[in-house]
Protein backbone atom coordinates (compact mmCIF):
# COMPACT_ATOMS: atom_id res chain seq x y z
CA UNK A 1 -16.66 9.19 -11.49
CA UNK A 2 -13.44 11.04 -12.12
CA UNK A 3 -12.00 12.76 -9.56
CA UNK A 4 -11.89 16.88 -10.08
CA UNK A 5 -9.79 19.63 -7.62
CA UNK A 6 -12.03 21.69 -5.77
CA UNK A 7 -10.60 24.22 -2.78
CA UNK A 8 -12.36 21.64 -0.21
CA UNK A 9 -10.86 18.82 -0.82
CA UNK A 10 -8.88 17.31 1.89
CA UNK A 11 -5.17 16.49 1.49
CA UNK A 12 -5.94 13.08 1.31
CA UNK A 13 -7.89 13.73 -1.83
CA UNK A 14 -5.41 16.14 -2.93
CA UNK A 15 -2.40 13.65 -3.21
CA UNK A 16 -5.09 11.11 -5.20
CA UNK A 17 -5.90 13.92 -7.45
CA UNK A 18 -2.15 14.71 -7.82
CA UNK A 19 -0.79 11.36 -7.98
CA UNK A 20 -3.76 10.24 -10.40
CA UNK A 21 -3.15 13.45 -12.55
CA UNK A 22 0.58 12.63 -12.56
CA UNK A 23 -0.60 9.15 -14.97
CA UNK A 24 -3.20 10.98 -16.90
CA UNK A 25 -0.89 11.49 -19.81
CA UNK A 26 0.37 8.36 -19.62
CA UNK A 27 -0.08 5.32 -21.51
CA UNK A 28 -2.48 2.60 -20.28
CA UNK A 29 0.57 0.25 -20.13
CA UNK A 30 2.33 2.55 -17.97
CA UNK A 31 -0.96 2.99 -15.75
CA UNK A 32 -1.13 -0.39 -15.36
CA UNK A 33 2.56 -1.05 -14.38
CA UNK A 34 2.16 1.61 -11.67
CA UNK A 35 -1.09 0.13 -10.47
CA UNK A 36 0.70 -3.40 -10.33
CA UNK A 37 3.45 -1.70 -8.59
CA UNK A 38 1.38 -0.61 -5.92
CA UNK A 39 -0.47 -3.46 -5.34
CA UNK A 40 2.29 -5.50 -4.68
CA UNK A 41 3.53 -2.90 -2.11
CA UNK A 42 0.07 -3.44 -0.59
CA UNK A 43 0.23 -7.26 -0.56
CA UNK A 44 3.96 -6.92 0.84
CA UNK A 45 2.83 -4.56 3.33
CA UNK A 46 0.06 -7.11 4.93
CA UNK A 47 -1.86 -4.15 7.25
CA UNK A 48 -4.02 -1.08 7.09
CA UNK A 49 -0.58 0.99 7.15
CA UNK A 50 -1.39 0.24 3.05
CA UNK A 51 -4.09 1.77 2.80
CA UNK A 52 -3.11 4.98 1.18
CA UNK A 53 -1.06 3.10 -1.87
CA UNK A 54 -4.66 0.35 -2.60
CA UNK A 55 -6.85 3.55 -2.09
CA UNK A 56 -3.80 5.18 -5.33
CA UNK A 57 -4.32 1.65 -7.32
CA UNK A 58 -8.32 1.86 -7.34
CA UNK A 59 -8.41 5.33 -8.00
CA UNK A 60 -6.04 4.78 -10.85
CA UNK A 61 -7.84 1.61 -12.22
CA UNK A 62 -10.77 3.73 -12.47
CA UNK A 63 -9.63 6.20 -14.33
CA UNK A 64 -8.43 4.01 -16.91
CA UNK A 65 -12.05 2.20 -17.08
CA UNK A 66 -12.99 6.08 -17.85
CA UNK A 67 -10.44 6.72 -20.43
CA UNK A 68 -10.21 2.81 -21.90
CA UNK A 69 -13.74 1.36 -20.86
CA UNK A 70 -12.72 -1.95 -22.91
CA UNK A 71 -9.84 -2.47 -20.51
CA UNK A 72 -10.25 -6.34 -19.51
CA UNK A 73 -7.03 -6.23 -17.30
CA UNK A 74 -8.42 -3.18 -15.16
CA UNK A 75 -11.50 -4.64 -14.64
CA UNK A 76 -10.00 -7.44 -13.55
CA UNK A 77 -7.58 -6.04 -11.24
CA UNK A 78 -10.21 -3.02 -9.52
CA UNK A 79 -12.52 -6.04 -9.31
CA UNK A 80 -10.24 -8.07 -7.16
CA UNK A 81 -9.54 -4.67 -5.33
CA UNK A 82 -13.18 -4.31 -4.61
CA UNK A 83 -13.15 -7.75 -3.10
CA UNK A 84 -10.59 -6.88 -0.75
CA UNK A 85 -12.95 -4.14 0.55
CA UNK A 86 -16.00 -5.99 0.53
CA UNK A 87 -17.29 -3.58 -2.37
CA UNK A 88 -19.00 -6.96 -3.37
CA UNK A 89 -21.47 -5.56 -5.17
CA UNK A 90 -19.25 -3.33 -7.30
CA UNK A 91 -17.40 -6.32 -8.11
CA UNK A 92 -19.83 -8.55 -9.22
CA UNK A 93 -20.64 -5.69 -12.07
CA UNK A 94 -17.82 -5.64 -12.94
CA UNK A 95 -17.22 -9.40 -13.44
CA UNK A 96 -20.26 -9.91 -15.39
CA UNK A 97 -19.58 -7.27 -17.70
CA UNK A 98 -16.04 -8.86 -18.68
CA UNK A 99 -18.14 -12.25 -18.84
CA UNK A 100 -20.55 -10.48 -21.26
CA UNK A 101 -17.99 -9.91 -23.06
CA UNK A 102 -16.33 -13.15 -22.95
CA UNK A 103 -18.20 -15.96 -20.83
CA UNK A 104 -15.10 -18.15 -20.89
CA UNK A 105 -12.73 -15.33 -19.07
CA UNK A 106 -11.30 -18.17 -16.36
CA UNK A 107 -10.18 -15.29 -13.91
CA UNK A 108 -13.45 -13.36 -14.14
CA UNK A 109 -15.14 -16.23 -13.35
CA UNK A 110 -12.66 -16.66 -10.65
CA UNK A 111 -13.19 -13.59 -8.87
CA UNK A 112 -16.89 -13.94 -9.15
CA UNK A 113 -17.24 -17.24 -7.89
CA UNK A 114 -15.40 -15.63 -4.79
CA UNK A 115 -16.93 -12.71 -4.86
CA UNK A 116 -20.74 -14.90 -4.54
CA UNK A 117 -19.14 -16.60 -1.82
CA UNK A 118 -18.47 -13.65 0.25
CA UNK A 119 -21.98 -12.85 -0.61
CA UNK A 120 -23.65 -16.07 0.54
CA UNK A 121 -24.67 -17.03 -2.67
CA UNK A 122 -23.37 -20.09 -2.76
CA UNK A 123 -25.07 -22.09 -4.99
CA UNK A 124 -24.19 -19.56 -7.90
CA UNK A 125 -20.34 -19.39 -6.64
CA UNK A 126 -20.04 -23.73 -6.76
CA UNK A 127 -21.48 -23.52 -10.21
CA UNK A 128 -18.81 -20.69 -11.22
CA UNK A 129 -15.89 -22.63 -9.60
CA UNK A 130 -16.93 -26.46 -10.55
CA UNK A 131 -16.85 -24.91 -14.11
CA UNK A 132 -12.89 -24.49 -13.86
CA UNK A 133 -12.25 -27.07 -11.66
CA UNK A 134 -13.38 -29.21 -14.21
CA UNK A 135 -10.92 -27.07 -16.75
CA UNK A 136 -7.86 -27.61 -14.56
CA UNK A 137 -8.25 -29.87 -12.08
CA UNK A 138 -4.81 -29.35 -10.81
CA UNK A 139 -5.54 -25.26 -10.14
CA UNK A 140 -4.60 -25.50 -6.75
CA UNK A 141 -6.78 -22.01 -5.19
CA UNK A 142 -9.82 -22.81 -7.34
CA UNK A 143 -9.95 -26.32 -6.05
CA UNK A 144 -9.56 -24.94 -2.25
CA UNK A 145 -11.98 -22.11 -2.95
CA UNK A 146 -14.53 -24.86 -4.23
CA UNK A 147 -14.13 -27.10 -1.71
CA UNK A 148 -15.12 -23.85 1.12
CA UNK A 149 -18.15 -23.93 -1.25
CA UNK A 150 -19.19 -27.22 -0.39
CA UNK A 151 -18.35 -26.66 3.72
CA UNK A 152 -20.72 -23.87 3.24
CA UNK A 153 -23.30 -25.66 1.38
CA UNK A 154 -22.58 -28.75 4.20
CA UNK A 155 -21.05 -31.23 1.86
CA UNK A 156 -18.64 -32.31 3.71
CA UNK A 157 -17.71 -35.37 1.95
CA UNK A 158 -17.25 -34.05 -1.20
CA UNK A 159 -15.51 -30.65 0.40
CA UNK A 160 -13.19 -32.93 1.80
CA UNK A 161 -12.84 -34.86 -1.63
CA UNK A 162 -12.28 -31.45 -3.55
CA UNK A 163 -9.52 -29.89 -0.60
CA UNK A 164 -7.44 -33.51 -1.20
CA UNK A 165 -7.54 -32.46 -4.46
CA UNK A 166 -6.27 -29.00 -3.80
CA UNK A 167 -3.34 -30.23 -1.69
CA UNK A 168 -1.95 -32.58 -4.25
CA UNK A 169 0.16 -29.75 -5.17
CA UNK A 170 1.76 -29.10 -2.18
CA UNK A 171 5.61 -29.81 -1.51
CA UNK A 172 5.91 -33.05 -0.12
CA UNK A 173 8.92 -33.61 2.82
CA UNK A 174 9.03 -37.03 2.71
CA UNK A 175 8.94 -38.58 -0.81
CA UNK A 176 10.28 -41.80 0.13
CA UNK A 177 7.20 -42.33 2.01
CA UNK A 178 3.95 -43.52 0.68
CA UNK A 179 1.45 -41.66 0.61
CA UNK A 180 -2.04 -42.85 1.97
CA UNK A 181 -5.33 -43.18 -0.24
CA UNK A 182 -7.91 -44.50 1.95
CA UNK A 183 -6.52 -47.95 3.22
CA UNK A 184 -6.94 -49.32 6.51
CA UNK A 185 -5.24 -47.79 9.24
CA UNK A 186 -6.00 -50.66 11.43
CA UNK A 187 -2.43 -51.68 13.27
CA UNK A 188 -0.31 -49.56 11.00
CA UNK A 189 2.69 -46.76 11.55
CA UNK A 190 1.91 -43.69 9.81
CA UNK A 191 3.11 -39.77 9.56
CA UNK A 192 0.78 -37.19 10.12
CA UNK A 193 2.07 -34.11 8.22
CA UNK A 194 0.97 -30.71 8.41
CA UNK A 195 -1.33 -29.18 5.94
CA UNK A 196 0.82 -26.06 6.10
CA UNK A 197 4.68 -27.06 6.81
CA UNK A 198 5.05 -23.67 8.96
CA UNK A 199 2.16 -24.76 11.56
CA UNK A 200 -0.29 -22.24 12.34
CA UNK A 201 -3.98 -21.88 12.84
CA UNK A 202 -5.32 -24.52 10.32
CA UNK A 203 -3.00 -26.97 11.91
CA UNK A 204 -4.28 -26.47 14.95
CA UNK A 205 -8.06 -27.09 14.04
CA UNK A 206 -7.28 -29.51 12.39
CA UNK A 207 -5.66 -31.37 15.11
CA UNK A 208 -9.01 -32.23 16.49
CA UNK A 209 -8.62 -35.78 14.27
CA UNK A 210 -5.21 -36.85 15.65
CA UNK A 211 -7.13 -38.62 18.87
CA UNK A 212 -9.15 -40.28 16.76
CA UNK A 213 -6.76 -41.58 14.63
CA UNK A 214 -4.03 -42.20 17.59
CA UNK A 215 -6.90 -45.09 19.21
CA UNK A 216 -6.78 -47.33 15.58
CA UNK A 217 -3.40 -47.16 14.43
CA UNK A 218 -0.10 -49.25 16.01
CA UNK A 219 2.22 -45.92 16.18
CA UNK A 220 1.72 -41.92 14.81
CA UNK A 221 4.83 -39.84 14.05
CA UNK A 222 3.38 -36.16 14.58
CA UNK A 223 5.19 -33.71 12.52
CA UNK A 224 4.93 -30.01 14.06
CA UNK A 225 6.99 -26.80 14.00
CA UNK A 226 8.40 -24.77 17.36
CA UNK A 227 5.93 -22.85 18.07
CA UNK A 228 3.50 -25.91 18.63
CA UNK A 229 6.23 -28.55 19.42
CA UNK A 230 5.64 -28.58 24.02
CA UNK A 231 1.88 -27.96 23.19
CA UNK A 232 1.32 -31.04 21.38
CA UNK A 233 3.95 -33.02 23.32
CA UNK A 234 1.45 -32.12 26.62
CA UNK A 235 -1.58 -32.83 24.29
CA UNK A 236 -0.37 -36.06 22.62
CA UNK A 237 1.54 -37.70 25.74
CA UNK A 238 3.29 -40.94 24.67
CA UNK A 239 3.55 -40.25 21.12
CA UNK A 240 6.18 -39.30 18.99
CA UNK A 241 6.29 -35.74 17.88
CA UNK A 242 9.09 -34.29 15.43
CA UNK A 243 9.68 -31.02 14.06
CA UNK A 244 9.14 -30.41 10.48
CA UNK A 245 12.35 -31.98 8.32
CA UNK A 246 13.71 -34.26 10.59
CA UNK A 247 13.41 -38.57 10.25
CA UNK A 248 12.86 -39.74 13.62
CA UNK A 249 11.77 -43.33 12.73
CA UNK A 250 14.33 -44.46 10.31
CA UNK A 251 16.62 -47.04 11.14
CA UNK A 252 13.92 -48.38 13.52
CA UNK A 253 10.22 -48.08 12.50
CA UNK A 254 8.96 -49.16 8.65
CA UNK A 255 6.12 -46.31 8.44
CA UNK A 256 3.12 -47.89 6.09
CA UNK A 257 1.62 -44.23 5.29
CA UNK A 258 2.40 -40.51 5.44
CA UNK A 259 -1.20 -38.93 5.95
CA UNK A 260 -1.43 -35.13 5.69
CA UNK A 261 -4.07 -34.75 8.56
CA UNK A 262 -7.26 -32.53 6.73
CA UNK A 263 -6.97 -35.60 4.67
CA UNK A 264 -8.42 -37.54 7.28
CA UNK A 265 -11.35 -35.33 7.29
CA UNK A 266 -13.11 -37.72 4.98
CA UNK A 267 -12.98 -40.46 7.33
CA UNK A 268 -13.56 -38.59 10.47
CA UNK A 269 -15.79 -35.95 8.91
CA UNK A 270 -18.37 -36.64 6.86
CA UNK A 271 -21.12 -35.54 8.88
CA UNK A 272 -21.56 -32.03 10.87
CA UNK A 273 -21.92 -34.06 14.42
CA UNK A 274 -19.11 -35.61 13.91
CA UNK A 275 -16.86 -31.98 14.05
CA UNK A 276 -18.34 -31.57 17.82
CA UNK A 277 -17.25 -34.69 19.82
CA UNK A 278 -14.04 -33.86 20.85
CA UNK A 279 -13.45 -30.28 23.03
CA UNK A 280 -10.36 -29.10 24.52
CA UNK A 281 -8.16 -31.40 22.66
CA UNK A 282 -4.94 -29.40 22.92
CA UNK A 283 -3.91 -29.49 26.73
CA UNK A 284 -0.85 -26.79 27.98
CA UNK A 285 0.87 -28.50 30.88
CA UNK A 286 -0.92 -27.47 34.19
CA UNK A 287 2.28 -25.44 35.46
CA UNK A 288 1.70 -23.33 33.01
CA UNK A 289 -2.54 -23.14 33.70
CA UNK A 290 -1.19 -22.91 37.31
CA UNK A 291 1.44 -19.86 36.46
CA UNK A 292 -0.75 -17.88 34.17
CA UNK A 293 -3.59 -18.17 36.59
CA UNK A 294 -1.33 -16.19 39.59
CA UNK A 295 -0.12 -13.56 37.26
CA UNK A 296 -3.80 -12.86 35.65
CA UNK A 297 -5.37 -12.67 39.02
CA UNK A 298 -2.86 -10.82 40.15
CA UNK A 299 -3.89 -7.95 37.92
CA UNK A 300 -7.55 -8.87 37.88
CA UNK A 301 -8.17 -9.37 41.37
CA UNK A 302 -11.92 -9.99 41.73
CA UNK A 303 -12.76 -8.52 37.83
CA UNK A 304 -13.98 -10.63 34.61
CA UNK A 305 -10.69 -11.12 32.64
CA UNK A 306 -11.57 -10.75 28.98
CA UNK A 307 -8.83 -11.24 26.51
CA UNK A 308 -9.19 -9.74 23.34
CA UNK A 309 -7.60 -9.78 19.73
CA UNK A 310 -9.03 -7.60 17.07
CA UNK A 311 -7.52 -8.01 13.79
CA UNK A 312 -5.63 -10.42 12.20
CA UNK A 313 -1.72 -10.12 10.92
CA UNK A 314 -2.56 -9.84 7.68
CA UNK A 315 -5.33 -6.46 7.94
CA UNK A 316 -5.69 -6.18 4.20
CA UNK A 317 -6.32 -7.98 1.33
CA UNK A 318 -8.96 -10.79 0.52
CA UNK A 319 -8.54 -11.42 4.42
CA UNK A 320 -9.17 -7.64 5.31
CA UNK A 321 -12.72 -8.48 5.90
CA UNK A 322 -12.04 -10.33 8.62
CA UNK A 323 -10.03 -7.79 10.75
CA UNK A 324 -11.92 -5.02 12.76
CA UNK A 325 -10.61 -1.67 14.17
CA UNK A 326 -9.66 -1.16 17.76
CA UNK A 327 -11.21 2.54 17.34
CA UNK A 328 -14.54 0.78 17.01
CA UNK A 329 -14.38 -1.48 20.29
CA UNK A 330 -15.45 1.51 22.47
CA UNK A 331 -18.98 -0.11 24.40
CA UNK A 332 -16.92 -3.05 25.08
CA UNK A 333 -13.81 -1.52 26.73
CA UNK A 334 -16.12 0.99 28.37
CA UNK A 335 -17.53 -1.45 30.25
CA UNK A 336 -16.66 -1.21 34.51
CA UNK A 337 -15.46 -4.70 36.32
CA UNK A 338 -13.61 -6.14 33.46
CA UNK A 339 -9.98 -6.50 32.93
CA UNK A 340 -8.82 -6.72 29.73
CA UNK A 341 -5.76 -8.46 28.39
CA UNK A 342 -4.32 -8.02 24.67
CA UNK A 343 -3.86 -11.22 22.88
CA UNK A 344 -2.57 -8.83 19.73
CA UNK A 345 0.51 -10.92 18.02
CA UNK A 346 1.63 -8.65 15.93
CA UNK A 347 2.93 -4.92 16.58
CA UNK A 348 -0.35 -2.63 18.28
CA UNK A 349 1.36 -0.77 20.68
CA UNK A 350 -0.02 2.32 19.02
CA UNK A 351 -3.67 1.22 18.68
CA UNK A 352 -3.65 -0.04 21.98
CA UNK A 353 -2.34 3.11 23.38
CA UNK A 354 -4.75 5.19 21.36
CA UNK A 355 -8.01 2.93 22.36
CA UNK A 356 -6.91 3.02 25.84
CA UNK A 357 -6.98 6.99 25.75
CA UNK A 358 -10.06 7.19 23.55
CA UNK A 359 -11.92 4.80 26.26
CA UNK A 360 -10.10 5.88 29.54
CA UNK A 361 -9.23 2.26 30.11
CA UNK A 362 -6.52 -0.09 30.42
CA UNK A 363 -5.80 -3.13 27.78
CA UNK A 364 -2.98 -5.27 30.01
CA UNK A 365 0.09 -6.92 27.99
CA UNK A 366 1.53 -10.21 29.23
CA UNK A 367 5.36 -10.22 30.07
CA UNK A 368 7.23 -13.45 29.25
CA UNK A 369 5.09 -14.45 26.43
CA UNK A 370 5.68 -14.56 22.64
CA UNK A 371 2.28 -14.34 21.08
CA UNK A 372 3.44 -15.14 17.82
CA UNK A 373 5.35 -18.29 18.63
CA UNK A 374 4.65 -19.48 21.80
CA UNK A 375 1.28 -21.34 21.52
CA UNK A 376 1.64 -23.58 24.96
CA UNK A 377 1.90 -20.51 26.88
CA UNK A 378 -0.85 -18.74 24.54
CA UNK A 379 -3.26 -22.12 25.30
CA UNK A 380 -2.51 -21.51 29.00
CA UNK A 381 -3.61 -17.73 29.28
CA UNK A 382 -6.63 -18.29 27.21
CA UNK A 383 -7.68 -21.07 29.70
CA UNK A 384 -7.32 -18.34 32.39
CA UNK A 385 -9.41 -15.97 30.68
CA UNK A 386 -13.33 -16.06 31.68
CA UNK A 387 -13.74 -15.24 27.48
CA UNK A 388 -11.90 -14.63 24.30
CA UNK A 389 -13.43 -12.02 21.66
CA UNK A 390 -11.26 -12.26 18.99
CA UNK A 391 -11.09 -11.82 14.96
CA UNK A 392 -10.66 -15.11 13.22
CA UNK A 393 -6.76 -15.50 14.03
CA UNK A 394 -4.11 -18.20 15.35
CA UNK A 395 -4.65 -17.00 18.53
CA UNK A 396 -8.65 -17.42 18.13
CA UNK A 397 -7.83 -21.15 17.47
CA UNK A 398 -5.48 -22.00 20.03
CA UNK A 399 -8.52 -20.88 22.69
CA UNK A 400 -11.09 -22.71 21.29
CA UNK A 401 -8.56 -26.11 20.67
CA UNK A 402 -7.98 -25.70 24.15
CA UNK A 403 -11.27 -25.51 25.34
CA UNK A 404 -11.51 -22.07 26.14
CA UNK A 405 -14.71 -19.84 26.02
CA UNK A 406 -14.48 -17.84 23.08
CA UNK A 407 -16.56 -15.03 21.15
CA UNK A 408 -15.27 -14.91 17.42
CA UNK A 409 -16.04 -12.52 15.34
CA UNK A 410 -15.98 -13.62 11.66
CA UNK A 411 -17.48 -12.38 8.17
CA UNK A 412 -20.82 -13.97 7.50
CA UNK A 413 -19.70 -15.80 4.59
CA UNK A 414 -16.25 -16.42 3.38
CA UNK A 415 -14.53 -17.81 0.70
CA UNK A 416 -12.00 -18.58 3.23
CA UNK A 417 -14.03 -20.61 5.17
CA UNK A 418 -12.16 -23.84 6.48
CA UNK A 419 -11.70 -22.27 10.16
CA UNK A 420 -15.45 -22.11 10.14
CA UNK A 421 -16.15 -25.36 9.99
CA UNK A 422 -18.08 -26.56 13.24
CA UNK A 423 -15.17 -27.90 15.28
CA UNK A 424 -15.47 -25.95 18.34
CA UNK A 425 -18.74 -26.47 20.56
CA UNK A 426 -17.30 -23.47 22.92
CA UNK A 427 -17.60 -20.86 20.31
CA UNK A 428 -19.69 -18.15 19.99
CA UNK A 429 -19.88 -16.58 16.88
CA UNK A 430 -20.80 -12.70 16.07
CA UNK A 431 -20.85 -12.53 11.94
CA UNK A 432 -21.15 -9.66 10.02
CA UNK A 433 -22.83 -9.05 6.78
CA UNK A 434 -20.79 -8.06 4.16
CA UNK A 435 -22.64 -4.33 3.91
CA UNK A 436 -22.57 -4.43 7.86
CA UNK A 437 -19.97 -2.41 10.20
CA UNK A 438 -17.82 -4.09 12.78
CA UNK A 439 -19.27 -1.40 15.23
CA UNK A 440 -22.94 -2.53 14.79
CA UNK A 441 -21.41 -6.22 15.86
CA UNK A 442 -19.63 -5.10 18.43
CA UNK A 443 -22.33 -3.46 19.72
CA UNK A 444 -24.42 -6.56 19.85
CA UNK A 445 -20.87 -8.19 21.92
CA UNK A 446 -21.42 -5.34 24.27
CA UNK A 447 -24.66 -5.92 25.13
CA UNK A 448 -23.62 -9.70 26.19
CA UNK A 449 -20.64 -8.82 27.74
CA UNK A 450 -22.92 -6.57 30.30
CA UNK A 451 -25.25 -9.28 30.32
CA UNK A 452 -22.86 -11.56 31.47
CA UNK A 453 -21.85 -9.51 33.41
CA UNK A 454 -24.59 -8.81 35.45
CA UNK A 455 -25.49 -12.65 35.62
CA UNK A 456 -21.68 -13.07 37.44
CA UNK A 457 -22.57 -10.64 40.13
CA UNK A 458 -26.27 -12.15 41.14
């Protein structure tokens, strides 16, 4: 519907109407420029502070559907946007009418097999994305979006086969080194690389293998970045971890394989049981356990310490779904005999502030602790911590790697899905529906929470 000026609008709406009035005489090229423009700023951006410039780019996307209802590239681009904001439904019309229109459109069918993922209709979404895989096998995103297909349909052999396939094309740091394709480990030296070269959160669940592997072959190089470096030293005692770049075993050790460690998942994890056997496999040292417990019981005295972490870093875009709203936390901070303690990484001074006024509460912050970069220490306090709720994050990870007891809360279905694969026997998982609030699931963590609560003090 196209947006008209009326005396009640709010000046919100006003500055759409304005800015959207602004490109009415415009031509569709130039509408289309600006709508780029502002998408990128959105993407750059990474959080909600964007809002105002994607709210701009849909409004203006829709007017040119109005004025230019033929308009593939639109379509395209507001049915992306709709993803973003879990307007699923609105962008699965829209995707089927380009594919009326042209059945072979590869990024309509794109977007729609993502689009059915998000919607749990999975069977429809593999069909979608096998169709160009088969195209372009080499298409690095459709091959990792197909291969969360099969993790949600519980193929896990043939996800794994597909995400190999995905991660051909990434950069490889040590091209003098062969790369493995299935032989026997038995007795060997071998690499284990990094699926992402910066570390993070899929490193870390994917770490759950390197045990495994460690009892078959004769020596592991482990290749990590700072922030994980003294974690997996503590975890992986003995062995010989290396940051990122450097050679530590030339000159002295002839390495038979370099093994990027998700590809092991298709020796390690072809069947769902086999994701649960190991728990706590990332171990802080136990000064720091030791440390963190003082300081947090210092401030909690005889309280349940709950930490909690809300959103992710990046609060918009096709992860947006997976971030909730401080605002919307209020039965859980409002609850008496609990001391909570941010596990934010990012900047949330202001949300934290505002929640804590809103709820007449307190939300502690750690000194001494970097929790972007400083994942022993972040392992250590979430050991300390009676439970973690927390959005799907790094942070979410590194507690349930270490064995803490965490409450996740995560989109039903995703087509991002790889951290919810069914490593962590510790976790507790509160999904929501795609049409579903954050509030109506945290409602349900409330309940718990006082549950639990009253269980601790019989």
């Amino acid at each position: 519907m196209s947006l008209k000026p009326t005396n009640r609008m709010n000046k919100k709406s006003k500055n759409i109407y304005n800015f959207v009035t602004l490109f009415k005489q415009k031509s569709i090229e130039d509408r289309l420029f600006e709508a780029n423009n502002l998408i990128n700023f959105v993407e750059l951006k990474k959080d909600r502070s964007a809002l105002p410039e994607l709210e701009l780019a849909i409004k203006l996307l829709e007017e040119n559907l109005l004025d230019y209802g033929d308009c593939e590239t639109s379509a395209l681009l507001l049915a992306r946007l709709f993803l973003w904001q879990d307007r699923l439904e609105e962008a699965l019309e829209l995707c089927n009418k380009i594919l009326n229109l042209n059945k072979y459109n590869y990024l309509g069918l794109h977007i729609r097999g993502i689009v059915q993922l998000h919607m749990g209709e999975v069977d429809g979404a593999i069909i979608d994305l096998l169709f160009l895989h088969k195209i372009n096998p080499e298409h690095g995103l459709v091959a990792w979006n197909l291969a969360n297909a099969y993790f949600l349909d519980k193929k896990y052999k043939l996800a794994w086969s597909v995400f190999d396939r995905a991660n051909s094309v990434l950069f490889n740091n040590y091209p003098k080194v062969p790369l493995w394709s299935g032989e026997d480990l038995d007795n060997t030296n071998i690499i284990l690389t990094q699926y992402n070269s910066r570390g993070g959160g899929d490193d870390i669940m994917y770490a759950q293998i390197i045990p495994e592997v460690l009892n078959i072959v004769k020596s592991a190089f482990i290749e990590t970045d700072p922030r994980t470096f003294s974690l997996y030293q503590q975890s992986f005692k003995g062995q010989n971890i290396f940051l990122s770049g450097n050679t530590p075993w030339v000159d002295h050790t002839k390495i038979d394989f370099q093994i990027m460690v998700p590809s092991l998942g298709n020796l390690f994890r072809q069947e769902e049981f086999q994701f649960k056997k190991i728990t706590g496999y990332l171990k802080p040292a136990h000064t720091e356990i030791t440390r963190w417990d003082k300081l947090t019981k210092k401030i909690a005295n005889k309280n349940l310490k709950v930490g909690i972490c809300w959103r992710s870093l990046i609060s918009i875009g096709l992860t947006g779904p997976f971030s909730s709203n401080l605002d919307d936390w209020g039965e859980i901070l409002k609850i008496p005999n609990i001391s909570f303690f941010e596990l934010q990484y990012d900047e949330s001074e202001k949300e934290r502030q505002r929640a804590e006024v809103l709820f007449n509460t307190e939300i502690h912050q750690l000194d001494n602790v970097d929790m972007m970069t400083e994942f022993e220490k972040i392992s250590a306090i979430c050991l300390n911590m009676d439970i973690v709720i927390s959005a799907v994050t790094t942070v979410a990870l590194i507690a349930n790697a270490s064995g803490a007891r965490v409450w996740e809360l995560r989109p039903e279905y995703t087509a991002l899905d790889m951290s919810g694969l069914p490593c962590f026997p510790n976790r507790q998982i509160y999904s929501r529906g795609h049409s579903e609030s954050w509030k109506t699931v945290l409602s349900q963590v409330a309940k718990d929470l006082n549950k639990l609560m009253n269980e601790s003090r019989e």
